[in-house]
PDB file of N, CA and C in Angstrom:
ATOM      1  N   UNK A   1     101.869 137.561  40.405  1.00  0.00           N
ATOM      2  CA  UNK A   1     101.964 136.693  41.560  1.00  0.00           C
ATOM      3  C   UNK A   1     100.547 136.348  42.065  1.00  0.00           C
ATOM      4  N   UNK A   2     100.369 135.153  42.584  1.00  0.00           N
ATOM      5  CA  UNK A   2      99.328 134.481  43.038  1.00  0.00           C
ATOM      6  C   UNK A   2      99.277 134.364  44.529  1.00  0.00           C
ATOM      7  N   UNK A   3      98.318 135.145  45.145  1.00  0.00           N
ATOM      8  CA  UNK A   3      98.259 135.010  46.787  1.00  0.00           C
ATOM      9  C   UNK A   3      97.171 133.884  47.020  1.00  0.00           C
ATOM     10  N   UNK A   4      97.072 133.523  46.835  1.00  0.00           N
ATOM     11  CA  UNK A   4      95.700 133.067  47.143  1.00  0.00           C
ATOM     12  C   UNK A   4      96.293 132.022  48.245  1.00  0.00           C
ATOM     13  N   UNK A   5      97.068 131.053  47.975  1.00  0.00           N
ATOM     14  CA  UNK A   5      97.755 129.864  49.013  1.00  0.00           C
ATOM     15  C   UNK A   5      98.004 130.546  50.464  1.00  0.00           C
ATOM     16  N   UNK A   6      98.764 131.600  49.803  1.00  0.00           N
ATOM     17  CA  UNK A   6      99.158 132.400  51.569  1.00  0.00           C
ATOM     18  C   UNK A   6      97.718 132.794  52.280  1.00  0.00           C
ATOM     19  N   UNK A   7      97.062 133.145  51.435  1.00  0.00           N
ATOM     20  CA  UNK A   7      95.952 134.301  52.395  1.00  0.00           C
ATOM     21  C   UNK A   7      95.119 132.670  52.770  1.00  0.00           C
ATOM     22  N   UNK A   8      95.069 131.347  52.336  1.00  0.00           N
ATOM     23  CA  UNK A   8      94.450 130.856  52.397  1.00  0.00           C
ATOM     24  C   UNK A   8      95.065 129.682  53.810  1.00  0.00           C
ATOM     25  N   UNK A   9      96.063 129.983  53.874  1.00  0.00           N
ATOM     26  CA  UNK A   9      97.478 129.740  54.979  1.00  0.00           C
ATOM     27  C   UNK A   9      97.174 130.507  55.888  1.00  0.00           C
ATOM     28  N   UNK A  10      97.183 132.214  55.771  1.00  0.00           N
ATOM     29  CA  UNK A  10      96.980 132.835  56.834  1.00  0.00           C
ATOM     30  C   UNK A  10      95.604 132.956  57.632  1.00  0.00           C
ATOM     31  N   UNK A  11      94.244 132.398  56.585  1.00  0.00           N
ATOM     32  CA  UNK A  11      92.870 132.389  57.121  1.00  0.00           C
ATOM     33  C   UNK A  11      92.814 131.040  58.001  1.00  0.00           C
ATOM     34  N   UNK A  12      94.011 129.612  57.931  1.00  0.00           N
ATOM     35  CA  UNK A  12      94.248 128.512  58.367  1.00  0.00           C
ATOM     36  C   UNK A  12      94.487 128.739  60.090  1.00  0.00           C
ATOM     37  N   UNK A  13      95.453 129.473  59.862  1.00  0.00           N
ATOM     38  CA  UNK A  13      96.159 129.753  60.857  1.00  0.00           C
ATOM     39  C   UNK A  13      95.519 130.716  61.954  1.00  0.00           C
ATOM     40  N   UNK A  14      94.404 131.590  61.172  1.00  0.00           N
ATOM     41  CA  UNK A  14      93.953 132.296  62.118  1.00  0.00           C
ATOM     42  C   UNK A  14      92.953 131.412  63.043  1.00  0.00           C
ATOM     43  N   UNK A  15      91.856 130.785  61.736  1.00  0.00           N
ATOM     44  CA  UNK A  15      90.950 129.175  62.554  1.00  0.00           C
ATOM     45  C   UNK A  15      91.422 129.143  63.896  1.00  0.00           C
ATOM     46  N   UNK A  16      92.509 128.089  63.587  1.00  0.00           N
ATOM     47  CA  UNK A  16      92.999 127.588  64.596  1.00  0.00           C
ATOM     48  C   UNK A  16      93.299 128.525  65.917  1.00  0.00           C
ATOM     49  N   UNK A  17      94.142 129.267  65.774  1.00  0.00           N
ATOM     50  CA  UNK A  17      93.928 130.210  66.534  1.00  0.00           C
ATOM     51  C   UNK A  17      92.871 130.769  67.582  1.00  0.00           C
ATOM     52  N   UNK A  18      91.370 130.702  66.631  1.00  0.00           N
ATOM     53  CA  UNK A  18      90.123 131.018  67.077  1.00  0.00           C
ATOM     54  C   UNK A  18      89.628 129.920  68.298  1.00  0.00           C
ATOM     55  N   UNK A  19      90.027 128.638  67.245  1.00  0.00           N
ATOM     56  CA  UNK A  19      89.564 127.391  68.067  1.00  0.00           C
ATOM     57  C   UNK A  19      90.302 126.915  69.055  1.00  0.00           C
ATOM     58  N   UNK A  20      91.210 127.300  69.680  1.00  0.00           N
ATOM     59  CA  UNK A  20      92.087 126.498  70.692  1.00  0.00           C
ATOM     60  C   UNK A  20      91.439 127.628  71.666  1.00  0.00           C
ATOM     61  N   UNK A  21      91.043 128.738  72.192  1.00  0.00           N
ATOM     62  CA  UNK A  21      90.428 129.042  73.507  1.00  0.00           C
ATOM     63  C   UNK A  21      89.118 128.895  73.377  1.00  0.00           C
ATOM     64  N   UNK A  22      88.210 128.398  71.999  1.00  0.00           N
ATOM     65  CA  UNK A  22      87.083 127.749  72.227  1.00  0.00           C
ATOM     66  C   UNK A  22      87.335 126.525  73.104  1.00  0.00           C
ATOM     67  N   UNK A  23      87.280 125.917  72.764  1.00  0.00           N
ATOM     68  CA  UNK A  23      87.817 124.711  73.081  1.00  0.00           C
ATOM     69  C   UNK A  23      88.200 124.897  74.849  1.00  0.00           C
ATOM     70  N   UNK A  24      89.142 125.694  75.322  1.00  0.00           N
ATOM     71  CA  UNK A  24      89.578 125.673  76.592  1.00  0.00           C
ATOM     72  C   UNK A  24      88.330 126.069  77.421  1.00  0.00           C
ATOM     73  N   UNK A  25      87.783 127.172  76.791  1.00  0.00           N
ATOM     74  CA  UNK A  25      86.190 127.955  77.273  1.00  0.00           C
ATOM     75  C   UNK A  25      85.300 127.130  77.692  1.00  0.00           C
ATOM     76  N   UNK A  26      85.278 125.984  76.616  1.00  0.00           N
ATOM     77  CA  UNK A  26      83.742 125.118  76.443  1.00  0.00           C
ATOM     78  C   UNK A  26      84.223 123.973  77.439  1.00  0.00           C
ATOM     79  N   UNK A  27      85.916 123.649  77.509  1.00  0.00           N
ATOM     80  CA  UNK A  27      85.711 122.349  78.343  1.00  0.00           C
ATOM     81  C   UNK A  27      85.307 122.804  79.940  1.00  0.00           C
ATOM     82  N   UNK A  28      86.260 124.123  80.100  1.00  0.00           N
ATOM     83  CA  UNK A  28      86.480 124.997  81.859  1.00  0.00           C
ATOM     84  C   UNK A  28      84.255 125.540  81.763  1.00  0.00           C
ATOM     85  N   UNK A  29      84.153 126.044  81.464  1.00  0.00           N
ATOM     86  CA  UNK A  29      81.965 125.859  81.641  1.00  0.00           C
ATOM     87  C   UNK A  29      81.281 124.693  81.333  1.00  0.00           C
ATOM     88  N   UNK A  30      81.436 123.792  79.885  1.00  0.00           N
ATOM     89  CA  UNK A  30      80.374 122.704  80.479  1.00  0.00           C
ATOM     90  C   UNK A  30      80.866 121.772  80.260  1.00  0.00           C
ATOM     91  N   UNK A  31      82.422 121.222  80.730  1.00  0.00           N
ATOM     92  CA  UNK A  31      83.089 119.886  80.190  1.00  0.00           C
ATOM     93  C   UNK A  31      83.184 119.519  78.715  1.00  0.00           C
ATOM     94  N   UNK A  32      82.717 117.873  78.845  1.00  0.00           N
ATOM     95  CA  UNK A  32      82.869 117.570  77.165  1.00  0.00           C
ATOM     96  C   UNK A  32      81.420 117.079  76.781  1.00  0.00           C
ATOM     97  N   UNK A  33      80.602 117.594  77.415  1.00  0.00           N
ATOM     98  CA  UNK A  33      79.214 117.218  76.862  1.00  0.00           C
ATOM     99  C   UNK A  33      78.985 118.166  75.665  1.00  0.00           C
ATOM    100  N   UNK A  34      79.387 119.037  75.204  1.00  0.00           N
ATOM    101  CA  UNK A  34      79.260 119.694  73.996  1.00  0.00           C
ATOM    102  C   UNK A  34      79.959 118.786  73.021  1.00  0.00           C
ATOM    103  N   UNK A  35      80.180 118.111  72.751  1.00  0.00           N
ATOM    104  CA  UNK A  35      81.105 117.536  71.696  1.00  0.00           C
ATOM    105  C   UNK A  35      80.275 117.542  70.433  1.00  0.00           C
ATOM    106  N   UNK A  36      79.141 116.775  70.968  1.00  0.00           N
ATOM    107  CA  UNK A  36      78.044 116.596  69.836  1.00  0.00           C
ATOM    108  C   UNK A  36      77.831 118.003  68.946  1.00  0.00           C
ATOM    109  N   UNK A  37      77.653 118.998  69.395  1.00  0.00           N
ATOM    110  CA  UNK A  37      77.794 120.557  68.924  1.00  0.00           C
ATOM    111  C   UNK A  37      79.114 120.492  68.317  1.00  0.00           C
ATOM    112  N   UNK A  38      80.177 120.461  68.321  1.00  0.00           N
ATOM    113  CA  UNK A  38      81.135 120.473  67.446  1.00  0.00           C
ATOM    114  C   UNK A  38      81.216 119.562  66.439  1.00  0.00           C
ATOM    115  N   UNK A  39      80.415 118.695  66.612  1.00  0.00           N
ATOM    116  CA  UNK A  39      80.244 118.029  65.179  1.00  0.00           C
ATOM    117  C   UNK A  39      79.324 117.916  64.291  1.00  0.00           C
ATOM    118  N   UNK A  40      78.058 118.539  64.776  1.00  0.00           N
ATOM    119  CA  UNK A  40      77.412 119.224  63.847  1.00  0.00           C
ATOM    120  C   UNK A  40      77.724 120.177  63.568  1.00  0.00           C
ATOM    121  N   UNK A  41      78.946 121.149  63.969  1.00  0.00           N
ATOM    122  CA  UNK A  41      78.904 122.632  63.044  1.00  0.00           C
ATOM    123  C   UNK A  41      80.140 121.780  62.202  1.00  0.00           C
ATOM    124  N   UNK A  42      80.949 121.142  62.837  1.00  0.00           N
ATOM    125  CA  UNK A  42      81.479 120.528  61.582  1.00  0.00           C
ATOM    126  C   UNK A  42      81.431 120.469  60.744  1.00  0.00           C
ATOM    127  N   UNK A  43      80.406 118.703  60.615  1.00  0.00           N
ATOM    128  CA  UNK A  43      79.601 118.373  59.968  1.00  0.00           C
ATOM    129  C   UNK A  43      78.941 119.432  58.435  1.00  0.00           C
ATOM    130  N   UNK A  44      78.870 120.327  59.738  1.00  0.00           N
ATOM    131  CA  UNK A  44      77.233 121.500  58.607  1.00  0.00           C
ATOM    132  C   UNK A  44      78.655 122.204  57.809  1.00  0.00           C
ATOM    133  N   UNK A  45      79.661 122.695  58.350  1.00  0.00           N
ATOM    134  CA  UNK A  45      80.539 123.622  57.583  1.00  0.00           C
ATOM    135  C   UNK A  45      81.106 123.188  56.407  1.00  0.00           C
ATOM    136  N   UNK A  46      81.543 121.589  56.321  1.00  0.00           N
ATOM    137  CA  UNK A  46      82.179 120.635  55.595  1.00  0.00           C
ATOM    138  C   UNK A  46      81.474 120.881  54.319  1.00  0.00           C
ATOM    139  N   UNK A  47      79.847 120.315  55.193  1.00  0.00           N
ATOM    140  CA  UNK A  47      79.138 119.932  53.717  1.00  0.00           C
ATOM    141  C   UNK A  47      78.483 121.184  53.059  1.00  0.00           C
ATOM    142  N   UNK A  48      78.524 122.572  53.832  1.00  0.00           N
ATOM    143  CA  UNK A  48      78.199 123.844  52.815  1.00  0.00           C
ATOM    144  C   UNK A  48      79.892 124.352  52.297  1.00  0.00           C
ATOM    145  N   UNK A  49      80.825 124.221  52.783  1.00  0.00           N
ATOM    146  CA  UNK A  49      82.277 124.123  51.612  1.00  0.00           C
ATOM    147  C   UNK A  49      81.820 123.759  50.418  1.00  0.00           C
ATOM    148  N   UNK A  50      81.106 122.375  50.195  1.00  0.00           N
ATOM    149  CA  UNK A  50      81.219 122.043  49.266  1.00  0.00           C
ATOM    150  C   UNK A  50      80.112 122.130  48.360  1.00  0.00           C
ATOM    151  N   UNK A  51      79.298 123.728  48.743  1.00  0.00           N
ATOM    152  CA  UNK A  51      78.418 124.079  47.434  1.00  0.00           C
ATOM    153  C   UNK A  51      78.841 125.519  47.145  1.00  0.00           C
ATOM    154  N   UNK A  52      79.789 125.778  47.554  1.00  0.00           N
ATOM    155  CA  UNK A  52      80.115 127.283  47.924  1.00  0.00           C
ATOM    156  C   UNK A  52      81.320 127.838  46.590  1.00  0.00           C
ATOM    157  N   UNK A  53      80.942 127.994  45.814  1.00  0.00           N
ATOM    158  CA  UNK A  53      81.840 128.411  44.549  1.00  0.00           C
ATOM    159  C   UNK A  53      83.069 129.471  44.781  1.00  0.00           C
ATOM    160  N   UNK A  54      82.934 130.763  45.549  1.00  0.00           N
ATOM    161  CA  UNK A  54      83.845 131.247  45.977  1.00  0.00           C
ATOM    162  C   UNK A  54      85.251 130.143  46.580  1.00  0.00           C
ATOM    163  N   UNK A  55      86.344 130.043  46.057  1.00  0.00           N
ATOM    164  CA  UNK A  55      87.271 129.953  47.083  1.00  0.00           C
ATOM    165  C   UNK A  55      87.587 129.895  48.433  1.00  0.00           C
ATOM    166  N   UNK A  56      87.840 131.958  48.931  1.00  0.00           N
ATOM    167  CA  UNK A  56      87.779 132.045  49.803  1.00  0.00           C
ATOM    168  C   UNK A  56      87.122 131.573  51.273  1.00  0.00           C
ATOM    169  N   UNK A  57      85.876 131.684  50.678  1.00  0.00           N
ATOM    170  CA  UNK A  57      84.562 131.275  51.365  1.00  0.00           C
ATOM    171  C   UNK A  57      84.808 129.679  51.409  1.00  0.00           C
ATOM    172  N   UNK A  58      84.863 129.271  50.615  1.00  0.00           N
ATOM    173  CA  UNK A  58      84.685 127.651  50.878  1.00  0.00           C
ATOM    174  C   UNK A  58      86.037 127.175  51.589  1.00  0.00           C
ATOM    175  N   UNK A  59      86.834 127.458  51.660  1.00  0.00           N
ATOM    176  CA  UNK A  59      88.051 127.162  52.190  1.00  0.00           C
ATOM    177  C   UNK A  59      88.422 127.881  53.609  1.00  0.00           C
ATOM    178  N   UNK A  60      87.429 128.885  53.713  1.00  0.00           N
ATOM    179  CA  UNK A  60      87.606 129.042  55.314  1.00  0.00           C
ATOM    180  C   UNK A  60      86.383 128.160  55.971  1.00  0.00           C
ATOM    181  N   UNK A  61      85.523 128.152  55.189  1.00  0.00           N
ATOM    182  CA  UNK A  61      84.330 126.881  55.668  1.00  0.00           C
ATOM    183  C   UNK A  61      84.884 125.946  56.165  1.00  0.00           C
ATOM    184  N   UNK A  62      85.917 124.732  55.149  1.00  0.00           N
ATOM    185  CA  UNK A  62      86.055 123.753  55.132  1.00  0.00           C
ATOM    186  C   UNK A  62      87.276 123.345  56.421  1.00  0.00           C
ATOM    187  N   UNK A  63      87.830 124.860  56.555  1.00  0.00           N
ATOM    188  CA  UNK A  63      88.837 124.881  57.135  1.00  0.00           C
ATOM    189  C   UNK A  63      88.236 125.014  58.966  1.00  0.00           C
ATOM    190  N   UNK A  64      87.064 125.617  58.867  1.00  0.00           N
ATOM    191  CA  UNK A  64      86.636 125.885  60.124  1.00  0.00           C
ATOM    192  C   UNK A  64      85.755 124.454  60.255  1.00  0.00           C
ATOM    193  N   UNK A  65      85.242 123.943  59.647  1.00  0.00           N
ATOM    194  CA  UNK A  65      84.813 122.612  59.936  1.00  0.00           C
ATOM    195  C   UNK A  65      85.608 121.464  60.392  1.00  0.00           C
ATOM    196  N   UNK A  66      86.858 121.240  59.933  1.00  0.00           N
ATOM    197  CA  UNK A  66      87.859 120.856  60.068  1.00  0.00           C
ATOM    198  C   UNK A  66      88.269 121.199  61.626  1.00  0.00           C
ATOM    199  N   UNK A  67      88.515 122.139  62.242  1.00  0.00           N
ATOM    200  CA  UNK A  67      88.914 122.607  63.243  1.00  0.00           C
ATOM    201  C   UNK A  67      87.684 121.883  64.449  1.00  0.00           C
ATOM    202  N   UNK A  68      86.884 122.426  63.905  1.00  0.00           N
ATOM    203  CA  UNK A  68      85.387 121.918  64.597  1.00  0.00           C
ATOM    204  C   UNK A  68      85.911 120.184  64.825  1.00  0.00           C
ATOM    205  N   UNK A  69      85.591 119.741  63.843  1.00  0.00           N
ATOM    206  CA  UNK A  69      86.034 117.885  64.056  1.00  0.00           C
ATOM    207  C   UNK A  69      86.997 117.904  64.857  1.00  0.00           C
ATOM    208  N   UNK A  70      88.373 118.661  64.903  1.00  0.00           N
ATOM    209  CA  UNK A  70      89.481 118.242  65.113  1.00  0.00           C
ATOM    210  C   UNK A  70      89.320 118.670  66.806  1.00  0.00           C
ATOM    211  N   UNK A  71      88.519 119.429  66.998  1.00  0.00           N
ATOM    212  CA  UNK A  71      87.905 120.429  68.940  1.00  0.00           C
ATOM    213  C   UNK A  71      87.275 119.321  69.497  1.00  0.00           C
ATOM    214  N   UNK A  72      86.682 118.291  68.591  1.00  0.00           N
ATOM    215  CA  UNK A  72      86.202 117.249  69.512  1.00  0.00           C
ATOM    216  C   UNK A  72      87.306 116.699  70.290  1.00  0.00           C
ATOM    217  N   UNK A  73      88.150 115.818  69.591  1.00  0.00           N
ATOM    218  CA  UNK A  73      89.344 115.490  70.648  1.00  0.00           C
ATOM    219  C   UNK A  73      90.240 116.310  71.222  1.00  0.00           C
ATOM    220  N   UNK A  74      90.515 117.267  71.233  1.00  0.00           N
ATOM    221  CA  UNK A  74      90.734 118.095  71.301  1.00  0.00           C
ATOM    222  C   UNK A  74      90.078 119.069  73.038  1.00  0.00           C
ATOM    223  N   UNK A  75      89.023 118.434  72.898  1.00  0.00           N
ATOM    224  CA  UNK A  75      88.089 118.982  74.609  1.00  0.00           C
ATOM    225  C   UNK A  75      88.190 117.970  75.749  1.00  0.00           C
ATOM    226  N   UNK A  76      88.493 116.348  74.867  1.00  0.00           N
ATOM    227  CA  UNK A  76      88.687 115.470  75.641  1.00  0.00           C
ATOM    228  C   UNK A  76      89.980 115.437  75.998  1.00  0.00           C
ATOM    229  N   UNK A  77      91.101 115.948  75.174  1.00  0.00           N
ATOM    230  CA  UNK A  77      92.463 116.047  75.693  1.00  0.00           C
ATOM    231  C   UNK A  77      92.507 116.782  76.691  1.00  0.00           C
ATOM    232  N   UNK A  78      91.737 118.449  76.556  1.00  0.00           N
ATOM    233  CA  UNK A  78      91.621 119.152  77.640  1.00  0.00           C
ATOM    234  C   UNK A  78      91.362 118.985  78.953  1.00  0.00           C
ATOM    235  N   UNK A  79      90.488 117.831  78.961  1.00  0.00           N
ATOM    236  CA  UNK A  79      89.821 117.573  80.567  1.00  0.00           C
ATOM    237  C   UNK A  79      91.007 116.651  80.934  1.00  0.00           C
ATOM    238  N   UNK A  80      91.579 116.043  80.166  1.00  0.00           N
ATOM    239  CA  UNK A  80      93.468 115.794  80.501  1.00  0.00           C
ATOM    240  C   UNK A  80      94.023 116.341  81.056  1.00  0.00           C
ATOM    241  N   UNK A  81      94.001 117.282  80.778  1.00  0.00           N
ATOM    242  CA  UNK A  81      95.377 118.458  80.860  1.00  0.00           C
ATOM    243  C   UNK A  81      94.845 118.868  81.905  1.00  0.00           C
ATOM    244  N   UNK A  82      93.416 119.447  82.335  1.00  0.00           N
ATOM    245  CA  UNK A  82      92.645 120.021  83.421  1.00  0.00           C
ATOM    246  C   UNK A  82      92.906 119.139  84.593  1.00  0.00           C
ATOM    247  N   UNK A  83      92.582 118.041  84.818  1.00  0.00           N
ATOM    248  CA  UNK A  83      93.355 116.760  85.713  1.00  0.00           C
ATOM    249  C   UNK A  83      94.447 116.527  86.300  1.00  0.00           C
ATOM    250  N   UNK A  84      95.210 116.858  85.125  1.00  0.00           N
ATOM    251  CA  UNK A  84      97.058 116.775  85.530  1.00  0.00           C
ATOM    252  C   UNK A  84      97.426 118.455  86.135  1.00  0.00           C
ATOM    253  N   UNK A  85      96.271 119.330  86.022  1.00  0.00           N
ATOM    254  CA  UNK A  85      96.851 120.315  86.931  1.00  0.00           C
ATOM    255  C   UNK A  85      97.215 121.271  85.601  1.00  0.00           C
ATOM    256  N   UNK A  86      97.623 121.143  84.965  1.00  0.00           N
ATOM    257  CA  UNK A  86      97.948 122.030  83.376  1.00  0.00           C
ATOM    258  C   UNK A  86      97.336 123.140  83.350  1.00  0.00           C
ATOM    259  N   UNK A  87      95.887 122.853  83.678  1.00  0.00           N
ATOM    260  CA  UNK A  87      94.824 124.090  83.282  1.00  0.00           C
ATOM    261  C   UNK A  87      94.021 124.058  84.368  1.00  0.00           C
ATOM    262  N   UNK A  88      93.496 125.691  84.764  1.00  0.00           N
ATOM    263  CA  UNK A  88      92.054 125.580  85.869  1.00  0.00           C
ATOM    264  C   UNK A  88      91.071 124.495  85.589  1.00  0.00           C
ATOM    265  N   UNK A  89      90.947 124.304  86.809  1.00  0.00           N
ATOM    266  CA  UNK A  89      89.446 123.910  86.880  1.00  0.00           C
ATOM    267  C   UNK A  89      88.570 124.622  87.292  1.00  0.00           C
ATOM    268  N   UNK A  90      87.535 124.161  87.101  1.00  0.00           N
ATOM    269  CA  UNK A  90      85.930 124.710  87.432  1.00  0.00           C
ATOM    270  C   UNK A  90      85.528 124.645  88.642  1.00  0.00           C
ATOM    271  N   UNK A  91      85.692 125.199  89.680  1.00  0.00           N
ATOM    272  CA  UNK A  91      85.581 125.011  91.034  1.00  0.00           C
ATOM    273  C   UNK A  91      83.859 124.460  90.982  1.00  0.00           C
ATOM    274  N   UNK A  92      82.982 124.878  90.167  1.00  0.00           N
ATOM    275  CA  UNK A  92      81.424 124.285  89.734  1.00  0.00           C
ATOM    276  C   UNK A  92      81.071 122.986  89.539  1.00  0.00           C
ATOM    277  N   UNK A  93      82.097 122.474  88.808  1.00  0.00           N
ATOM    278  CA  UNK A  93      81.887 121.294  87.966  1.00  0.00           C
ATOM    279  C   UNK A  93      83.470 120.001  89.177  1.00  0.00           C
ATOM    280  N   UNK A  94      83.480 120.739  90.405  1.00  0.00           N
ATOM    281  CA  UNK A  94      84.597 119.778  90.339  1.00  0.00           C
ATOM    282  C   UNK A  94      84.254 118.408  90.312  1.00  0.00           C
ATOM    283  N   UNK A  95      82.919 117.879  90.734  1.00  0.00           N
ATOM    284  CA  UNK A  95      82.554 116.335  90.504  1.00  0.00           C
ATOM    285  C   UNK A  95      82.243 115.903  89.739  1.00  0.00           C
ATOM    286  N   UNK A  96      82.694 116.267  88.617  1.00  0.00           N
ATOM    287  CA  UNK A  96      82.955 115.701  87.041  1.00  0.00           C
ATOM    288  C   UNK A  96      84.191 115.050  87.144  1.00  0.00           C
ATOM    289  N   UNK A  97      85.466 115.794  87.690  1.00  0.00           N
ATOM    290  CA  UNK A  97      86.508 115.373  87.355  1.00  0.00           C
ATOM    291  C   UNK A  97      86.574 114.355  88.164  1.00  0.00           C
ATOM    292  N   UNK A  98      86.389 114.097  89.536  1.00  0.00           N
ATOM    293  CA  UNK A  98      86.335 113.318  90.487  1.00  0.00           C
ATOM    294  C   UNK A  98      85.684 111.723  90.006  1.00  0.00           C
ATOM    295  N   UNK A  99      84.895 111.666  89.105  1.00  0.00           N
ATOM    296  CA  UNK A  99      83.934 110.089  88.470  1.00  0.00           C
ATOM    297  C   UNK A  99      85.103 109.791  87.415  1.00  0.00           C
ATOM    298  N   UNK A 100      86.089 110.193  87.073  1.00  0.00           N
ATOM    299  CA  UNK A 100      87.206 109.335  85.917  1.00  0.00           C
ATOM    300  C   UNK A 100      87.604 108.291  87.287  1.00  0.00           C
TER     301      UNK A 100
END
């Protein structure tokens, strides 16, 4: 039997996992001015996947880069959700939300 799909399913799943209270962290301290930072680690993770001969390794790369791209919209949905009341706000930052 061949694991490799599952463990490569279950390293998917953990990502994500990782990245959805990044994401809540980075929008509730410094909004969505980080975005640019999530797309250079993106960016950087994508394109070292693809010199990375291991499997494992390259496929949690590609997979965490992926996540990275996908946290950009993803921070802007957040300050959504932060708006409509969904999620805290930043009692710091409240005149951010106030200029939409």
């Amino acid at each position: 039997m061949y694991f490799t799909g599952i463990i490569i399913a279950f390293l998917t799943f953990l990502t994500i996992g990782i990245w959805h209270p990044i994401v809540i962290k980075t929008e509730y301290y410094w909004g969505t001015r980080p975005w640019i930072v999530y797309l250079l680690v993106g960016i950087a993770s994508i394109g070292a996947a693809l010199f990375i001969s291991n499997i494992y390794v390259s496929s949690v790369l590609g997979i965490f880069g992926a996540s990275a791209l996908w946290g950009i919209g993803e921070l802007f949905s957040q300050k959504k959700r932060v708006e409509k009341g969904w999620f805290p706000m930043n009692p710091k930052r409240k005149d951010e939300y106030q200029k939409v």
